[in-house]
N, C-alpha and C. Protein backbone atom coordinates (compact mmCIF):
# COMPACT_ATOMS: atom_id res chain seq x y z
N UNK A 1 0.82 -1.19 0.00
CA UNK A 1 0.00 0.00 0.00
C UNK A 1 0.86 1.24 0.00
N UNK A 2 0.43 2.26 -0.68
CA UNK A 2 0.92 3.26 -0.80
C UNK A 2 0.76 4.12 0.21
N UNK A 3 1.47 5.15 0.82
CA UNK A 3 1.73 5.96 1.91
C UNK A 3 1.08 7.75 1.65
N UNK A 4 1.08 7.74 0.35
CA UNK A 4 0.04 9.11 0.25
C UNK A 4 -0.86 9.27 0.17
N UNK A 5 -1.46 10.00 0.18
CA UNK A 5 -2.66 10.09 1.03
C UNK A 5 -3.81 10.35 -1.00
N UNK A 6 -5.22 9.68 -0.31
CA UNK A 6 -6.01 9.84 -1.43
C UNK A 6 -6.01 10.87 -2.99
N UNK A 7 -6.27 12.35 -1.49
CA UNK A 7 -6.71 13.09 -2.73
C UNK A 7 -5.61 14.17 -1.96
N UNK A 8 -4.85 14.80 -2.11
CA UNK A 8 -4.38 15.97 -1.78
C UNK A 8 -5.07 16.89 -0.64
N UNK A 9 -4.34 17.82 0.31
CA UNK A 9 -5.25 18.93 1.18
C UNK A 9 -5.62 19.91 0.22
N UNK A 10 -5.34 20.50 -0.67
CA UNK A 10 -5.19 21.49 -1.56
C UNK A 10 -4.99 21.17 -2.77
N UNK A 11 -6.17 21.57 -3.90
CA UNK A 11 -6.16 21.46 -5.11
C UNK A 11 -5.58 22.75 -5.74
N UNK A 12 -4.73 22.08 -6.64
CA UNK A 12 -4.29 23.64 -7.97
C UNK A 12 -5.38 24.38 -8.12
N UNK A 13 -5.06 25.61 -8.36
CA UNK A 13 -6.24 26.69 -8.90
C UNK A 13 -7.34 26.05 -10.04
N UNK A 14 -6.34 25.43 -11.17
CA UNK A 14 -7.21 25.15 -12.06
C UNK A 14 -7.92 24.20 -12.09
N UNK A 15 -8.26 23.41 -11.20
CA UNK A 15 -9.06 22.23 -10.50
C UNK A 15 -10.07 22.98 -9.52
N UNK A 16 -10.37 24.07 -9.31
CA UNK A 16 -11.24 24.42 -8.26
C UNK A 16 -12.49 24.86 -8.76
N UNK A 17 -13.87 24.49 -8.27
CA UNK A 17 -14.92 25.02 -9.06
C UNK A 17 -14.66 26.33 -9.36
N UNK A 18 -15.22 26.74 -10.71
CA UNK A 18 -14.94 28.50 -11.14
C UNK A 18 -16.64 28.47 -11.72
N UNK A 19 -17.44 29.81 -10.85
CA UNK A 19 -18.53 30.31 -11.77
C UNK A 19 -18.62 30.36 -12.83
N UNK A 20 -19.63 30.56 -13.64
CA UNK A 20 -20.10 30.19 -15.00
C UNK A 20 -19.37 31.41 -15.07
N UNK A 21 -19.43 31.92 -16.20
CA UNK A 21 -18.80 33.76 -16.48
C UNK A 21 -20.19 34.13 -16.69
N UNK A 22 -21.48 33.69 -17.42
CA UNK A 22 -22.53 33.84 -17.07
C UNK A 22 -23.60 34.06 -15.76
N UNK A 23 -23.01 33.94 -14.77
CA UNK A 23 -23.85 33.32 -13.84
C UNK A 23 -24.56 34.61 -13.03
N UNK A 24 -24.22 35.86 -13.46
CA UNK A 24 -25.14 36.91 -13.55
C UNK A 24 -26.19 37.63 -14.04
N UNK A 25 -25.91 36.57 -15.17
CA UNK A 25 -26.65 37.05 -16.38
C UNK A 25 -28.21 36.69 -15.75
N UNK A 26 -29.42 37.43 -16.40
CA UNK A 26 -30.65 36.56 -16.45
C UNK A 26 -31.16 36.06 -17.49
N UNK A 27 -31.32 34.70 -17.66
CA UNK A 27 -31.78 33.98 -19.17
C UNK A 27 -33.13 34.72 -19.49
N UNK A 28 -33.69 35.12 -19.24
CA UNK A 28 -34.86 35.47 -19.71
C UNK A 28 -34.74 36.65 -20.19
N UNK A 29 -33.93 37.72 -20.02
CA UNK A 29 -33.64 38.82 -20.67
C UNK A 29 -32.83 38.89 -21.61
N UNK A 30 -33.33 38.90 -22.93
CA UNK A 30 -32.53 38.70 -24.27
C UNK A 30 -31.36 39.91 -24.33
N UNK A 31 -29.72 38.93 -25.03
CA UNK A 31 -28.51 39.74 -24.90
C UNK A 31 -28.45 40.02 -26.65
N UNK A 32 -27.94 40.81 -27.14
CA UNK A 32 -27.41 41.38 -28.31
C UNK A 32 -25.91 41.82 -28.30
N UNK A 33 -25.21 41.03 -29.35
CA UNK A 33 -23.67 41.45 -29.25
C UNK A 33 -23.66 42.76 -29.78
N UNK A 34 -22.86 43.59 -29.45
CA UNK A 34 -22.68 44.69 -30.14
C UNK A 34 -21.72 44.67 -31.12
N UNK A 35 -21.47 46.07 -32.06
CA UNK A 35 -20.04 45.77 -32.98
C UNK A 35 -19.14 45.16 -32.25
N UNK A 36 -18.54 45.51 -30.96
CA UNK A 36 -17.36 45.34 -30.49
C UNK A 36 -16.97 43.96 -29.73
N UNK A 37 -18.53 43.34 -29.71
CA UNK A 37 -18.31 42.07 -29.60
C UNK A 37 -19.03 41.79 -28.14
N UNK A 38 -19.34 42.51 -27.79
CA UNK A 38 -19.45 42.43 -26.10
C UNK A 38 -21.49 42.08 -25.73
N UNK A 39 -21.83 41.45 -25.04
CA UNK A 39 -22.87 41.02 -24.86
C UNK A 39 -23.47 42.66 -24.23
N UNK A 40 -24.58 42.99 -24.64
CA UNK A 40 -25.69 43.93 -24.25
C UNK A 40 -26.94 43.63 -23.62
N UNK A 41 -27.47 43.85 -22.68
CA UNK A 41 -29.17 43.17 -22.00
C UNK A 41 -29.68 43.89 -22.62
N UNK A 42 -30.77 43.42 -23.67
CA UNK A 42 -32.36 44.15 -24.30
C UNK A 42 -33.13 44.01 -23.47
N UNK A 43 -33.89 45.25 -22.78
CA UNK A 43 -34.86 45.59 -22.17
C UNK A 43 -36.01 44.75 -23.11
N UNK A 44 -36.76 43.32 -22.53
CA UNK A 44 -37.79 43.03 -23.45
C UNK A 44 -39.24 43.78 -22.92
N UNK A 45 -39.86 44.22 -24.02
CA UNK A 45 -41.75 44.55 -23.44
C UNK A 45 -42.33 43.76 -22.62
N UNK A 46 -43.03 44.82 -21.63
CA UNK A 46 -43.69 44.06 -20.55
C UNK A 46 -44.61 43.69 -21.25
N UNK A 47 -45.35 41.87 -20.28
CA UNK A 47 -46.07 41.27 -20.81
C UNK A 47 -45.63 40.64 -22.32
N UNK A 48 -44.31 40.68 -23.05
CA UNK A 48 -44.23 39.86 -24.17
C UNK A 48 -44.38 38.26 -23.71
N UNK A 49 -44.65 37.40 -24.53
CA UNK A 49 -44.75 36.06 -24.93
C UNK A 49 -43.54 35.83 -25.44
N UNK A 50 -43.29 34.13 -25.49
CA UNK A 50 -42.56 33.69 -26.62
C UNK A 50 -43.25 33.90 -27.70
N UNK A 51 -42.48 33.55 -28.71
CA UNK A 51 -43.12 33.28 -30.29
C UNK A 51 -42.43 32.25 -30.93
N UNK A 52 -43.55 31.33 -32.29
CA UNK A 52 -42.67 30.26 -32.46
C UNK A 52 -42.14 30.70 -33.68
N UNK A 53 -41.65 29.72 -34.66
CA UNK A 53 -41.39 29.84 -36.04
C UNK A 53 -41.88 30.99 -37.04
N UNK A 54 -43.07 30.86 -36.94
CA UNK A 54 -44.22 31.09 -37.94
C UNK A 54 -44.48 32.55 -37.14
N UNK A 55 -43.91 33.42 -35.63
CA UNK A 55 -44.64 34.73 -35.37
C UNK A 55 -44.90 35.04 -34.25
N UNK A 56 -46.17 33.65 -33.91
CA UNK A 56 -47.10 33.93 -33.07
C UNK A 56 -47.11 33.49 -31.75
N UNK A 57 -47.41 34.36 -30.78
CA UNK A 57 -47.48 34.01 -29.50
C UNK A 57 -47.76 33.01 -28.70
N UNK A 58 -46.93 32.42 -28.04
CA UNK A 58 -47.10 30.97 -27.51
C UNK A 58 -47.58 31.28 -25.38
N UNK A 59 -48.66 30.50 -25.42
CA UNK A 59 -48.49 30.73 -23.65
C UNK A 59 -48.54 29.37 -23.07
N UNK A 60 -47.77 29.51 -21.89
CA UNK A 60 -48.07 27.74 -21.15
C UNK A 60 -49.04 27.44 -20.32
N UNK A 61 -49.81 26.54 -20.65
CA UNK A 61 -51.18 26.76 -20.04
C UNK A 61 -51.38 26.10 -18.95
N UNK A 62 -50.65 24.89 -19.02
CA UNK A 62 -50.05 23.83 -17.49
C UNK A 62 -51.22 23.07 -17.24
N UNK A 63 -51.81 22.40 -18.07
CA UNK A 63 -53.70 22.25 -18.15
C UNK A 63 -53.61 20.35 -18.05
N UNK A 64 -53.89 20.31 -17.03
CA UNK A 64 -53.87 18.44 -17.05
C UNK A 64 -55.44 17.81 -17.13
N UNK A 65 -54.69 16.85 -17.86
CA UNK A 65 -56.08 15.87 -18.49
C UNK A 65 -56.52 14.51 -17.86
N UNK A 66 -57.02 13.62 -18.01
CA UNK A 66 -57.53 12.68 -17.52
C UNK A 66 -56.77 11.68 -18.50
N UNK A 67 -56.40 10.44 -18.18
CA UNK A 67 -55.54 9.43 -19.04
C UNK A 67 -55.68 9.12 -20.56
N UNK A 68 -57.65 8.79 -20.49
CA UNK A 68 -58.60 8.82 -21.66
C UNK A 68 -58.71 10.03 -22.46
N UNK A 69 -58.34 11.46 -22.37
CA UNK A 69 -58.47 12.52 -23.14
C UNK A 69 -57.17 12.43 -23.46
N UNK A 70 -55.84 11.86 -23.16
CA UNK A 70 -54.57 12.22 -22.83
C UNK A 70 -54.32 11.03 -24.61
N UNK A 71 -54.88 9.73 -24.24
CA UNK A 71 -54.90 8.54 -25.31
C UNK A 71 -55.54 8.76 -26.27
N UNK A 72 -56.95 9.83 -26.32
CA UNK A 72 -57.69 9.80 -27.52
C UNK A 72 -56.77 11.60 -28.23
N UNK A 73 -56.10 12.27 -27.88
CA UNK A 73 -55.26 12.82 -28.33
C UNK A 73 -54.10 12.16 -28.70
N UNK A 74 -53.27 11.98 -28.01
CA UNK A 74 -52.33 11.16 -28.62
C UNK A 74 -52.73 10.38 -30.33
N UNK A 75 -53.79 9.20 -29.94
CA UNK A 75 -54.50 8.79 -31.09
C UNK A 75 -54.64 9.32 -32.35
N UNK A 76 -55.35 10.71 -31.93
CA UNK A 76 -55.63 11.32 -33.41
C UNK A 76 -54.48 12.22 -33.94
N UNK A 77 -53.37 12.23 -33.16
CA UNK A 77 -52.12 12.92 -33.61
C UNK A 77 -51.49 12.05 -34.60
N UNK A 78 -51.71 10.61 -33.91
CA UNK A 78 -50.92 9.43 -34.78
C UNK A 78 -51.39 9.45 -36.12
N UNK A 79 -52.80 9.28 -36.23
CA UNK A 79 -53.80 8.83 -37.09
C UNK A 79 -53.58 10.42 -38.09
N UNK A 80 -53.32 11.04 -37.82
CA UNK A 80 -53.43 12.53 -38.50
C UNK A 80 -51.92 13.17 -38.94
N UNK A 81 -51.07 12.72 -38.08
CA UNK A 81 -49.79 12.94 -38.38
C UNK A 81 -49.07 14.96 -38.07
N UNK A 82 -49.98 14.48 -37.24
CA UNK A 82 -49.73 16.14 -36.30
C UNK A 82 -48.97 15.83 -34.72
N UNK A 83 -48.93 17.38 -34.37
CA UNK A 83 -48.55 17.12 -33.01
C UNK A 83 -49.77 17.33 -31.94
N UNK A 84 -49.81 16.87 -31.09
CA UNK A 84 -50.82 16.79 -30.08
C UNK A 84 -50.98 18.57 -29.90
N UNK A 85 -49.86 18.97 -29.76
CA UNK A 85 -50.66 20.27 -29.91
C UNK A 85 -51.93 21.06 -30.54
N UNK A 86 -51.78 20.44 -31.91
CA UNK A 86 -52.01 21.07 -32.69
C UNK A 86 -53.62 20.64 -32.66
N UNK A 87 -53.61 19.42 -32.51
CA UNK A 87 -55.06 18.88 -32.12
C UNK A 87 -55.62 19.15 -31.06
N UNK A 88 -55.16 19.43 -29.96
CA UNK A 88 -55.82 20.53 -28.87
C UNK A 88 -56.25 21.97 -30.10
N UNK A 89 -55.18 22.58 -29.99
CA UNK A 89 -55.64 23.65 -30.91
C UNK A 89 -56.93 23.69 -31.86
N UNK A 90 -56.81 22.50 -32.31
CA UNK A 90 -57.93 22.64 -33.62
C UNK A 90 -59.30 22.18 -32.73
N UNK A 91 -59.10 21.13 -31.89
CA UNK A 91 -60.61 21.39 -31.47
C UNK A 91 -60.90 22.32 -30.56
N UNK A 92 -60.30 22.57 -29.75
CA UNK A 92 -60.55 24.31 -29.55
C UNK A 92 -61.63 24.64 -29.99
N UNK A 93 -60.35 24.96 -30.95
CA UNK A 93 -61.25 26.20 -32.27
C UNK A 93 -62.39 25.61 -33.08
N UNK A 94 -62.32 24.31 -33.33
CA UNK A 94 -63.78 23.93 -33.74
C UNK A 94 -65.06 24.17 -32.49
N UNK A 95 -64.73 23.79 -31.56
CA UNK A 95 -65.80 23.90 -30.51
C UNK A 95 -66.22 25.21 -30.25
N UNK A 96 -65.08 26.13 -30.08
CA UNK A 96 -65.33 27.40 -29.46
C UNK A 96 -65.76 28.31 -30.36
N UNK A 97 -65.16 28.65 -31.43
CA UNK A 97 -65.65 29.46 -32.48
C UNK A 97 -67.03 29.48 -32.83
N UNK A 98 -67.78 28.36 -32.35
CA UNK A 98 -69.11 28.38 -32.83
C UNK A 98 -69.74 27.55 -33.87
């Protein structure tokens, strides 16, 4: 058996946890490089949304279902070749619109 010991009392500098260089930052407040290269915080509008691809405002609705509404979505996503989203969405809008 060897006589030194596991791990050292004292690790090199460059072995020691180091903060993100980010770790001030807030993710939710969008940065813009400037010419000079340097990250800028954009003040975003109160009350903005995400947006997806296509524009339009996305919100999270956090909305839970019962197993059977959960399977007969799923289902018609398969059968239709959409995303479950989108089939929430559309009957929605078939039901609600009138």
């Amino acid at each position: 058996m060897s006589t030194q010991p596991d791990r050292p009392e004292t690790l090199p500098r460059r072995n020691r946890p180091q903060p993100a260089p980010d770790e001030a930052v807030d993710p939710v407040v969008p940065t813009v490089r400037t010419s000079e290269g340097q990250p800028s915080q954009v003040q975003a509008p109160a009350g903005s949304a995400r947006t997806t691809r296509r524009g339009q405002a996305t919100v999270q609705l956090g909305v839970r279902v019962t197993e059977d509404i959960a399977d007969l979505v799923a289902a018609e996503a398969d059968r239709r070749g959409i995303s479950q989203r989108a089939v929430v969405e559309e009957a929605l809008r078939a039901h609600l619109s009138g």
